[in-house]
PDB file of N, CA and C in Angstrom:
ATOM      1  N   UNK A   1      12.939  19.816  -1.302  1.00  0.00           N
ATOM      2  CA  UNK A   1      11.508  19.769  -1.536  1.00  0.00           C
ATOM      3  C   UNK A   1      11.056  18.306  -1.485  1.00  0.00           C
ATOM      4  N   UNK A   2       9.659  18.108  -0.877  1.00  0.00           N
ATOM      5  CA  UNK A   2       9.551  16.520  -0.796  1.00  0.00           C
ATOM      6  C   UNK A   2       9.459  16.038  -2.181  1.00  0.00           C
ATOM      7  N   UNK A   3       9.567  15.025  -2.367  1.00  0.00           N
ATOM      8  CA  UNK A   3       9.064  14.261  -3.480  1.00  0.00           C
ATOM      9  C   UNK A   3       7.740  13.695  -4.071  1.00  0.00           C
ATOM     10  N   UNK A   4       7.222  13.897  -5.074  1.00  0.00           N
ATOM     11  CA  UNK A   4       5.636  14.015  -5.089  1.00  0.00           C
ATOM     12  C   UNK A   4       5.484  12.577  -5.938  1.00  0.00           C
ATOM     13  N   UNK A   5       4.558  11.578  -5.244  1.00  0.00           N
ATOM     14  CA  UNK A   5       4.610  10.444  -5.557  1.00  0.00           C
ATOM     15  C   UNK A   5       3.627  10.787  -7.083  1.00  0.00           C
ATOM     16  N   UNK A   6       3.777   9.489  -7.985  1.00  0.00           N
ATOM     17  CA  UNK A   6       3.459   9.643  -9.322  1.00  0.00           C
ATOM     18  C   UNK A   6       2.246   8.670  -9.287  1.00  0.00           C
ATOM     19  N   UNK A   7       0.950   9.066  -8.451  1.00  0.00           N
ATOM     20  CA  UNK A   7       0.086   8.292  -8.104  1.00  0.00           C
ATOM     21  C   UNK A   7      -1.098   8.050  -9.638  1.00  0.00           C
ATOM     22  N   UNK A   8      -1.550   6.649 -10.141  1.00  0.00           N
ATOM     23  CA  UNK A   8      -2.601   6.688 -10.944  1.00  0.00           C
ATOM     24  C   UNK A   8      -3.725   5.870 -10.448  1.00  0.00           C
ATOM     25  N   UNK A   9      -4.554   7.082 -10.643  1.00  0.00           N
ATOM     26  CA  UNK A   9      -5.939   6.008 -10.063  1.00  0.00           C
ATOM     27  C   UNK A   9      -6.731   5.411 -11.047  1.00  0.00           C
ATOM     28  N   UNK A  10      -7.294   4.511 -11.500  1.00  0.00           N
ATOM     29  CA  UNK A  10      -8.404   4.148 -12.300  1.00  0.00           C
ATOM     30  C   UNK A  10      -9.986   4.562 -12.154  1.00  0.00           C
ATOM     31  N   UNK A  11     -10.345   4.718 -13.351  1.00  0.00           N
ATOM     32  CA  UNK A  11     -11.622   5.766 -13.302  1.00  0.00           C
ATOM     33  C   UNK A  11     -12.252   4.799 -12.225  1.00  0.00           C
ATOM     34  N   UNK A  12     -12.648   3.889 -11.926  1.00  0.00           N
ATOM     35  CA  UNK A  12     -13.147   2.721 -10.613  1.00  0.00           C
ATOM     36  C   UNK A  12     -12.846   3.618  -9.086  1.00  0.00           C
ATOM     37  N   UNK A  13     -11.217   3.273  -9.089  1.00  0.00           N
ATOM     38  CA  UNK A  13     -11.196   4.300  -8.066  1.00  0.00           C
ATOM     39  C   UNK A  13     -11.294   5.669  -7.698  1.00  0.00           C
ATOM     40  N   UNK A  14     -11.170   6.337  -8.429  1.00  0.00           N
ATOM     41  CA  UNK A  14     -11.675   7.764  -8.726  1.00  0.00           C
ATOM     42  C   UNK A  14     -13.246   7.817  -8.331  1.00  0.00           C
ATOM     43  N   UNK A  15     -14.019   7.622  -8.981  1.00  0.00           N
ATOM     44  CA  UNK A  15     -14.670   7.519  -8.320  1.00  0.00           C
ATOM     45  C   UNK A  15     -15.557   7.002  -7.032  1.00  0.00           C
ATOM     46  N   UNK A  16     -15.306   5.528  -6.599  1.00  0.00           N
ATOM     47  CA  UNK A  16     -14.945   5.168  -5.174  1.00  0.00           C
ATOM     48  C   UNK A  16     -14.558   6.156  -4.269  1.00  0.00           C
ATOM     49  N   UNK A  17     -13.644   7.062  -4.656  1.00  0.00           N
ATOM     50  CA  UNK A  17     -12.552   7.731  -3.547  1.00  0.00           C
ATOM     51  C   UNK A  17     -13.675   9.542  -3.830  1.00  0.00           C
ATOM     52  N   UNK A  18     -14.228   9.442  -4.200  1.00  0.00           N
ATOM     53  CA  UNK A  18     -14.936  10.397  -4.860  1.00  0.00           C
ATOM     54  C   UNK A  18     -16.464  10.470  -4.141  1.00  0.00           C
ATOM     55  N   UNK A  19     -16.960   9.205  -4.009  1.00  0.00           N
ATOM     56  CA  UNK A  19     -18.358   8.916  -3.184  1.00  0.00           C
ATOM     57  C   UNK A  19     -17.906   9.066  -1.899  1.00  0.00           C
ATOM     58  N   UNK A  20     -16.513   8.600  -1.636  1.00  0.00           N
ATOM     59  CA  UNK A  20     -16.412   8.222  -0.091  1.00  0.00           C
ATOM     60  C   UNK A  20     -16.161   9.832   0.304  1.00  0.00           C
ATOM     61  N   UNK A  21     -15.403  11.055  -0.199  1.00  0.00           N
ATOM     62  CA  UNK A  21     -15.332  11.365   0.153  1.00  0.00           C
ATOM     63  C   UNK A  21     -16.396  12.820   0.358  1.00  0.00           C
ATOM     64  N   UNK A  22     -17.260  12.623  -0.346  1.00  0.00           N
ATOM     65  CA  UNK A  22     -18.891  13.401  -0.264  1.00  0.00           C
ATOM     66  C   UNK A  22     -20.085  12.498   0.745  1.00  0.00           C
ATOM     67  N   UNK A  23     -19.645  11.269   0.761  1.00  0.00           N
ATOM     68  CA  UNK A  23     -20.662  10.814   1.350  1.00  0.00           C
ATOM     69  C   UNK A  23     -20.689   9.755   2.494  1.00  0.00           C
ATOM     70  N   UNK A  24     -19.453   9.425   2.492  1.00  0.00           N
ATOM     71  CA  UNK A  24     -19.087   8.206   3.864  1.00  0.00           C
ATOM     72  C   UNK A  24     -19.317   8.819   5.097  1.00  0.00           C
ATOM     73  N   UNK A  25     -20.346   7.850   5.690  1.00  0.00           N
ATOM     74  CA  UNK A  25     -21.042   8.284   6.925  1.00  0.00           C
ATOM     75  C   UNK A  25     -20.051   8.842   8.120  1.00  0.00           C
ATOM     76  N   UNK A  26     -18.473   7.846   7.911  1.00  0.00           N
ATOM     77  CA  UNK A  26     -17.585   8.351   8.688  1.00  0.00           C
ATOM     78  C   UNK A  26     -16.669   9.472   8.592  1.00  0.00           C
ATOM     79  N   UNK A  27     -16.590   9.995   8.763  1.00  0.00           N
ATOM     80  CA  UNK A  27     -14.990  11.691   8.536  1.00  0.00           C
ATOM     81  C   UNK A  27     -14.220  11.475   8.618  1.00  0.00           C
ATOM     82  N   UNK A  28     -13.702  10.555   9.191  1.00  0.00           N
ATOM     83  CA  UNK A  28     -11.800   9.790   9.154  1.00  0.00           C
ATOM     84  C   UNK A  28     -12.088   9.354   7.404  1.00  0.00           C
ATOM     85  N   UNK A  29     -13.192   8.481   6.788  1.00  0.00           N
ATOM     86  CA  UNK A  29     -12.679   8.344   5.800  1.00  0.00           C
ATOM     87  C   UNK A  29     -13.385   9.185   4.899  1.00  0.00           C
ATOM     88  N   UNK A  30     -14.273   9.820   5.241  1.00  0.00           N
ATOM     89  CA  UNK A  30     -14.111  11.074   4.095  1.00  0.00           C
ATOM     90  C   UNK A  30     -12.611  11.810   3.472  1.00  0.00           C
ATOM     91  N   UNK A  31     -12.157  11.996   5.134  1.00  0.00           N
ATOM     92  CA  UNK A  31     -10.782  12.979   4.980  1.00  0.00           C
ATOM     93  C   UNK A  31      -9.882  12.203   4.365  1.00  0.00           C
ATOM     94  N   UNK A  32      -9.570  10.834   4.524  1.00  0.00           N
ATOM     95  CA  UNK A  32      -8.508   9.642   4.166  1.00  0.00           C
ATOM     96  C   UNK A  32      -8.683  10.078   2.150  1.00  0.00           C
ATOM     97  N   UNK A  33     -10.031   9.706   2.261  1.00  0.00           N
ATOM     98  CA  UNK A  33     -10.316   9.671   0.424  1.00  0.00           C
ATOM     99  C   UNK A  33      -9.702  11.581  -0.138  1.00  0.00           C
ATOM    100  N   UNK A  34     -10.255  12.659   0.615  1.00  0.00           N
ATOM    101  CA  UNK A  34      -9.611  13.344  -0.013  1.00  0.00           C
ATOM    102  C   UNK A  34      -8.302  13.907  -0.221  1.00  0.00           C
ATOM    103  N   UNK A  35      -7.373  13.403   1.282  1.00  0.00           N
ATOM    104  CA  UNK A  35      -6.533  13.333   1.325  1.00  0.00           C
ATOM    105  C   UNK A  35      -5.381  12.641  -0.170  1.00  0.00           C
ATOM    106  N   UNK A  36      -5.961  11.382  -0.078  1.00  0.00           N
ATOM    107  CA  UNK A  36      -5.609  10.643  -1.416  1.00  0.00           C
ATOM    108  C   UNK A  36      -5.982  11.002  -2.949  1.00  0.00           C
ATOM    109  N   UNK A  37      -7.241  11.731  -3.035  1.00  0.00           N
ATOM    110  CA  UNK A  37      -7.326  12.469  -4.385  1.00  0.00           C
ATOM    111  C   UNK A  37      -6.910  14.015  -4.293  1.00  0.00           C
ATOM    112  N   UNK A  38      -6.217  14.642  -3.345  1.00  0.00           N
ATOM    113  CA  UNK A  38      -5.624  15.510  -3.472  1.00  0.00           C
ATOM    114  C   UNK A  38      -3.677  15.414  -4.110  1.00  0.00           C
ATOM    115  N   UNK A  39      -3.796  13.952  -3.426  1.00  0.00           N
ATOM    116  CA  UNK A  39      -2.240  13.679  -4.240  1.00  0.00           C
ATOM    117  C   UNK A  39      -2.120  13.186  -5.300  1.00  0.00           C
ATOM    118  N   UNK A  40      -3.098  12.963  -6.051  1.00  0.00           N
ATOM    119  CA  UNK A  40      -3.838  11.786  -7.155  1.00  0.00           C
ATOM    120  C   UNK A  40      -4.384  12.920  -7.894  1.00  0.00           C
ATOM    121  N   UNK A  41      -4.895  13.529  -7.749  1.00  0.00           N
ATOM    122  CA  UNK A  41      -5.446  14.852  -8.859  1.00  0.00           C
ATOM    123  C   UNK A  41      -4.770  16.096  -8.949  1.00  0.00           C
ATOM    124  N   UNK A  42      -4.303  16.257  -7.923  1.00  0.00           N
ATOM    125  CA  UNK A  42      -3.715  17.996  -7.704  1.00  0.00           C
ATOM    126  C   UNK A  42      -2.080  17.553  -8.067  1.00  0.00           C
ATOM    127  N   UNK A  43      -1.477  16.104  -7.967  1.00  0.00           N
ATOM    128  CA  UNK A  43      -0.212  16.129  -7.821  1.00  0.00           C
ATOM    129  C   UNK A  43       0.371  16.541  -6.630  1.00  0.00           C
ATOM    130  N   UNK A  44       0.347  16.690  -5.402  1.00  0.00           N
ATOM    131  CA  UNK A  44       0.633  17.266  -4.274  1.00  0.00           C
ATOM    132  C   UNK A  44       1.389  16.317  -3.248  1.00  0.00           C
ATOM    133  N   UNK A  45       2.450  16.770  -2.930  1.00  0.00           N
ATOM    134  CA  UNK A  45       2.999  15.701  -1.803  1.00  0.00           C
ATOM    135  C   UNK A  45       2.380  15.549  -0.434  1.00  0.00           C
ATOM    136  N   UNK A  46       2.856  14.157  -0.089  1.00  0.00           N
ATOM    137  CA  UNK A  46       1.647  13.707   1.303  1.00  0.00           C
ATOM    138  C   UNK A  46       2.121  14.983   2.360  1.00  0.00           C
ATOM    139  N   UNK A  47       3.246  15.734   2.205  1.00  0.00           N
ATOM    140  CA  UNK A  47       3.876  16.945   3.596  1.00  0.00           C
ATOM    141  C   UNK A  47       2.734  18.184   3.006  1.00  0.00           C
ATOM    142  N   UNK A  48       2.312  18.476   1.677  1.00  0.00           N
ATOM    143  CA  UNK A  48       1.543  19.722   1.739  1.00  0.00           C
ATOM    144  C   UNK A  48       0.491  19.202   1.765  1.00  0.00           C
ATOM    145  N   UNK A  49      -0.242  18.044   1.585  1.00  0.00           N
ATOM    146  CA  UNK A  49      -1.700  17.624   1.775  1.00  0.00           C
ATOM    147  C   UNK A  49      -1.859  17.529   3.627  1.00  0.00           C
ATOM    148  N   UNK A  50      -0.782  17.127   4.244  1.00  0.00           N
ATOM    149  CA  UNK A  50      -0.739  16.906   5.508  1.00  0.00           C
ATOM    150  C   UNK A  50      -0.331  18.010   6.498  1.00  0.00           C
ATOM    151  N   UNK A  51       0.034  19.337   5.796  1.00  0.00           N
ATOM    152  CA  UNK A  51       0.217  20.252   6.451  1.00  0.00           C
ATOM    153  C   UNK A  51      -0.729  21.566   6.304  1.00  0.00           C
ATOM    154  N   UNK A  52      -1.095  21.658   4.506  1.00  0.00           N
ATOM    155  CA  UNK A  52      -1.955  22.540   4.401  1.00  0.00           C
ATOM    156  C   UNK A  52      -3.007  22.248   3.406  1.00  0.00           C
ATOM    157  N   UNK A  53      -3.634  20.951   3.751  1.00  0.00           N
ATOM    158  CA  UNK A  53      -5.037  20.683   2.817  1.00  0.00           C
ATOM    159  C   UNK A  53      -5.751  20.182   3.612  1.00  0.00           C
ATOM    160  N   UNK A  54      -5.842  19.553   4.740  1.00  0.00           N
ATOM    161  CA  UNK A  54      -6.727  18.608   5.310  1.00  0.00           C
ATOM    162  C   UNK A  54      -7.449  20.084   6.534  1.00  0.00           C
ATOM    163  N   UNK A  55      -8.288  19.780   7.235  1.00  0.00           N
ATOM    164  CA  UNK A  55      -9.181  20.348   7.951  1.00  0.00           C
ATOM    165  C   UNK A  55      -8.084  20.693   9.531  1.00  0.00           C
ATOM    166  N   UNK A  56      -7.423  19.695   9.650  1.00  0.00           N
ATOM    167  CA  UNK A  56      -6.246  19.191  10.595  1.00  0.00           C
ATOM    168  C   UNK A  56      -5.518  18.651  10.361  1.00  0.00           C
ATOM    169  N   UNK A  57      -4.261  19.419  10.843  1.00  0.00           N
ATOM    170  CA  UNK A  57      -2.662  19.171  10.673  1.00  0.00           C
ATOM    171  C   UNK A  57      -2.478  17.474  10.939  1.00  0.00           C
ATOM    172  N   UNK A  58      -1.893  16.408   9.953  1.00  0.00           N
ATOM    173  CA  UNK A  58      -1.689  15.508  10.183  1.00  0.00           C
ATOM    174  C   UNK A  58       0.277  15.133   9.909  1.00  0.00           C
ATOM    175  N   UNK A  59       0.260  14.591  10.540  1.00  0.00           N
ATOM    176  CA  UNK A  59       1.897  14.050  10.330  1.00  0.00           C
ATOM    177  C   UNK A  59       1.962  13.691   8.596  1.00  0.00           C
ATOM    178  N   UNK A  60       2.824  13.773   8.111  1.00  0.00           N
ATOM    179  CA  UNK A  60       3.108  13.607   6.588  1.00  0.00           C
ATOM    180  C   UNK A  60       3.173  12.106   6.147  1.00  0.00           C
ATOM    181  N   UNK A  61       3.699  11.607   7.374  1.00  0.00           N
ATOM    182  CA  UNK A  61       4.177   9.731   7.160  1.00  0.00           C
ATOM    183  C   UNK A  61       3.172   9.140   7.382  1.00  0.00           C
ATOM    184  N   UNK A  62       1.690   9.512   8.072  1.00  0.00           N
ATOM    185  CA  UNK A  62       0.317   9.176   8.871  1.00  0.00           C
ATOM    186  C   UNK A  62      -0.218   9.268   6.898  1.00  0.00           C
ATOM    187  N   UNK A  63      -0.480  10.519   6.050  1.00  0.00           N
ATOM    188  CA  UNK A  63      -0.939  10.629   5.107  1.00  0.00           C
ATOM    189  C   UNK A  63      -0.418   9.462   3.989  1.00  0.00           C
ATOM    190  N   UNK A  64       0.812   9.346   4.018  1.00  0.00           N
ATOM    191  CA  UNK A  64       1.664   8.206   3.504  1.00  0.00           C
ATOM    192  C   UNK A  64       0.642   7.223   3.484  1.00  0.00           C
ATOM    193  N   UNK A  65       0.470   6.521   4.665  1.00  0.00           N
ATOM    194  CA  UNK A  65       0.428   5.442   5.227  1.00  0.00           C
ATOM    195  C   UNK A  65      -1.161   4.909   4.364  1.00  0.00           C
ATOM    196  N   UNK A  66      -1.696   6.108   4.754  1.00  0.00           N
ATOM    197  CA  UNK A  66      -3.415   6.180   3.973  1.00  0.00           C
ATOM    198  C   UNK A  66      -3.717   5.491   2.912  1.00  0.00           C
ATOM    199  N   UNK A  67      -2.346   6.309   2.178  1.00  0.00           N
ATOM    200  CA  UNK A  67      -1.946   6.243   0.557  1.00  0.00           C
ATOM    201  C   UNK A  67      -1.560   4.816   0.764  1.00  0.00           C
ATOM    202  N   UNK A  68      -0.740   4.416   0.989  1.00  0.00           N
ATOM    203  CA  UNK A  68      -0.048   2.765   0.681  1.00  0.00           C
ATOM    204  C   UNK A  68      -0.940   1.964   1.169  1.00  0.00           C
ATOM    205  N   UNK A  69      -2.079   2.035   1.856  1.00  0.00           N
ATOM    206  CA  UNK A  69      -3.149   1.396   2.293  1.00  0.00           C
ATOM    207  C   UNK A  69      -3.931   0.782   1.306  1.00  0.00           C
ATOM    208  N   UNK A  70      -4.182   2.100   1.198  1.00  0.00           N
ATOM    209  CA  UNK A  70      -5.392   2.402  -0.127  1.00  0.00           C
ATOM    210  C   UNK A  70      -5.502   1.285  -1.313  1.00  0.00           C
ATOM    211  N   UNK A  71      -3.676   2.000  -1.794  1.00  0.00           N
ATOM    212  CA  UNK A  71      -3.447   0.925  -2.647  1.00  0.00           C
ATOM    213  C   UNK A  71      -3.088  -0.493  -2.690  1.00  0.00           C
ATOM    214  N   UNK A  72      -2.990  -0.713  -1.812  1.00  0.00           N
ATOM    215  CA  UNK A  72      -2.763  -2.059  -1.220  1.00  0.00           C
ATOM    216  C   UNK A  72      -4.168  -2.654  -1.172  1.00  0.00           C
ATOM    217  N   UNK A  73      -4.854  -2.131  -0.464  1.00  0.00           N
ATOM    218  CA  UNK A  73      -6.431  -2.885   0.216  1.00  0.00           C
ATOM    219  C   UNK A  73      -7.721  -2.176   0.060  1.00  0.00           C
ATOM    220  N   UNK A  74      -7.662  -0.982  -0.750  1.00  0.00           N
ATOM    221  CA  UNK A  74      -8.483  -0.575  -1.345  1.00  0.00           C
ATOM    222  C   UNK A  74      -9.039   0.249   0.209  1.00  0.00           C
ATOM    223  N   UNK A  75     -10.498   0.547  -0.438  1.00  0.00           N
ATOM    224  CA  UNK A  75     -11.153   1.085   0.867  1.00  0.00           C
ATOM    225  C   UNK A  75     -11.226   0.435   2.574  1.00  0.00           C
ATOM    226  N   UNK A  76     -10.935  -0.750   2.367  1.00  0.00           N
ATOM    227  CA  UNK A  76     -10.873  -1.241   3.031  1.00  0.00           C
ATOM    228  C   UNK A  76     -10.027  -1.124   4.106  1.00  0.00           C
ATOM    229  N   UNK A  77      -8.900  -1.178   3.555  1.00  0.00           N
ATOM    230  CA  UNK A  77      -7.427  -0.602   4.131  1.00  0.00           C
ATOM    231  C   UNK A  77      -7.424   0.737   4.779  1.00  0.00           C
ATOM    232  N   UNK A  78      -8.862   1.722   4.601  1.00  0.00           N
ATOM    233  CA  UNK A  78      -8.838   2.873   5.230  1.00  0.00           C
ATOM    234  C   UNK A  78      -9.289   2.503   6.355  1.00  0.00           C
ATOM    235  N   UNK A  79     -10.654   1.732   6.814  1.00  0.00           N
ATOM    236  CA  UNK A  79     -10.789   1.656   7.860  1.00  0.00           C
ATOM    237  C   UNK A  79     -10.206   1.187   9.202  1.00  0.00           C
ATOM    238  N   UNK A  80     -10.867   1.802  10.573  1.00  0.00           N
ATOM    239  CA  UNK A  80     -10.185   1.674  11.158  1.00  0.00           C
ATOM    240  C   UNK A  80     -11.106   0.478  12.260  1.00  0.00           C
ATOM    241  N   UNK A  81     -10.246  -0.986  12.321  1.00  0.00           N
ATOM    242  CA  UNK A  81     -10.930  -1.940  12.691  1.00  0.00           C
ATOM    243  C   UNK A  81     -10.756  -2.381  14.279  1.00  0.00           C
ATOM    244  N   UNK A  82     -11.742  -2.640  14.456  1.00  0.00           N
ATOM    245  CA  UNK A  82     -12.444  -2.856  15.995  1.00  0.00           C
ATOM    246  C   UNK A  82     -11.206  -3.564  17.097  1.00  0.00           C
ATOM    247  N   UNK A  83     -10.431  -2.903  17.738  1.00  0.00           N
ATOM    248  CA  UNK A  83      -9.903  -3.455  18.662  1.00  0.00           C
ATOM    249  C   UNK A  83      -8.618  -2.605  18.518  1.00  0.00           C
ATOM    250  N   UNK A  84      -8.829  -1.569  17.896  1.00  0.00           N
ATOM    251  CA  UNK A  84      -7.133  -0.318  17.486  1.00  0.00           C
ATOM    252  C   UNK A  84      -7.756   0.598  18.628  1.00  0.00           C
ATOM    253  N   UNK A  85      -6.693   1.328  19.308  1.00  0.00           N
ATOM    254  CA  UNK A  85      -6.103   2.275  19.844  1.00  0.00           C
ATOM    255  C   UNK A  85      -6.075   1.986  21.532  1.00  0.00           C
ATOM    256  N   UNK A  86      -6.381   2.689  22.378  1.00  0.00           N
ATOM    257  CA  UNK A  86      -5.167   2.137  23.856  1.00  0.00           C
ATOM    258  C   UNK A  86      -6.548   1.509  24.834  1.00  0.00           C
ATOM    259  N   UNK A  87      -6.619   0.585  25.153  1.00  0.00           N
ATOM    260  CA  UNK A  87      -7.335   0.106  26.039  1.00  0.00           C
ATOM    261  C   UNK A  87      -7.323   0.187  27.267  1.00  0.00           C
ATOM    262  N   UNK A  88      -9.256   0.759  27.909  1.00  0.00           N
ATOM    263  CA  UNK A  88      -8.756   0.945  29.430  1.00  0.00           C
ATOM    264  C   UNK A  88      -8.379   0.466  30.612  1.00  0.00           C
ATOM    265  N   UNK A  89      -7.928   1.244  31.329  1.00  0.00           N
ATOM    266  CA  UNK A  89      -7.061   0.610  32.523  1.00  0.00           C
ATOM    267  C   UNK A  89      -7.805  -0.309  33.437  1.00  0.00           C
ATOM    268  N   UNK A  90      -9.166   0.515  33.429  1.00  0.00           N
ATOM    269  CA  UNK A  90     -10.500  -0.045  34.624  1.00  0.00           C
ATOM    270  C   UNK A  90     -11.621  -0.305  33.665  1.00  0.00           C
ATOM    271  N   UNK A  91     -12.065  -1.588  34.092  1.00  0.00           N
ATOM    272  CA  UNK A  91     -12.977  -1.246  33.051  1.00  0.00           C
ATOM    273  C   UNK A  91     -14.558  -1.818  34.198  1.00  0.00           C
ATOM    274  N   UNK A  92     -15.335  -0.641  34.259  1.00  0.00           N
ATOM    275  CA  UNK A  92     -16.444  -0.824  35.467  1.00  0.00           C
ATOM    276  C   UNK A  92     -17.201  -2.015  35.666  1.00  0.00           C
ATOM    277  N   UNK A  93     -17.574  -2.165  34.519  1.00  0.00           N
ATOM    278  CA  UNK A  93     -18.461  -3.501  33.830  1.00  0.00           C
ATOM    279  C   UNK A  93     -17.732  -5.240  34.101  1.00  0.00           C
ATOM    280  N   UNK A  94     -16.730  -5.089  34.085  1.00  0.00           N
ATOM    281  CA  UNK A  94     -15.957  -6.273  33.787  1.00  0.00           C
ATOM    282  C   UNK A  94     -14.906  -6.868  34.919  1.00  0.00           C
ATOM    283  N   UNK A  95     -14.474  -6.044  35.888  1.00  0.00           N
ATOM    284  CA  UNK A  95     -13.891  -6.351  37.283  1.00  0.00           C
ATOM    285  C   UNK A  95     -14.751  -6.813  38.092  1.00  0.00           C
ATOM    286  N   UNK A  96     -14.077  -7.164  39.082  1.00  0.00           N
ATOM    287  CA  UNK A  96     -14.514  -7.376  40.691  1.00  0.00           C
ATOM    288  C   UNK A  96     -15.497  -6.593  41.189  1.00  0.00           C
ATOM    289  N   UNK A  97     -16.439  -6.299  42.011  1.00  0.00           N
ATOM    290  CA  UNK A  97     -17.197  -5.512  42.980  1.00  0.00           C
ATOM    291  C   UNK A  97     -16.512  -4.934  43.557  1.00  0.00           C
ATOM    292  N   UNK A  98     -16.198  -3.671  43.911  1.00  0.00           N
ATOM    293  CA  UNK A  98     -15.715  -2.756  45.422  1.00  0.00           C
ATOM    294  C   UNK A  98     -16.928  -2.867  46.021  1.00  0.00           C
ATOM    295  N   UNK A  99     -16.679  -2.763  47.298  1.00  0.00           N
ATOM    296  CA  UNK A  99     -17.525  -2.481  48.183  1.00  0.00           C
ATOM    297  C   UNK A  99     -16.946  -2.088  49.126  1.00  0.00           C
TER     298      UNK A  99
END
């Protein structure tokens, strides 16, 4: 059985993680915050929050990661900052002319 981390939040973050996740304009961190007060309130390991609590199936070590974020860098650490994921190959605007 996984191991269920022995997470404590402070009433500060509790609620932080509580606004963000009723009201943050974005859904990655809505889901991030409830993700994290589902392991933080319910007691639940990141494999059943990541397999059967979130909206979509996420990898268990991805939910982890949220978590050690979190606590590390606060909300901050959830977001996801300007220049992450695969950059394109062509980019129309910024090459040469064909003609």
């Amino acid at each position: 059985m996984p191991k269920r981390l022995d997470i404590r939040l402070s009433e500060a973050q509790r609620t932080e993680l509580l606004w963000t996740r009723d009201h943050h304009v974005k859904a990655y961190m809505r889901e991030k915050a409830a993700a994290i007060l589902k392991m933080a309130e319910e007691r639940l390991s990141a494999l059943e929050v990541a397999q059967h609590r979130l909206l979509k199936r996420r990898d268990d070590n991805t939910v982890r990661s949220w978590l050690r974020r979190y606590l590390h860098e606060g909300l901050t650490g959830l977001l996801v900052h300007a220049g992450r994921g695969k950059k394109p190959a062509f980019s129309p605007s910024g090459g040469p002319t064909c003609r």
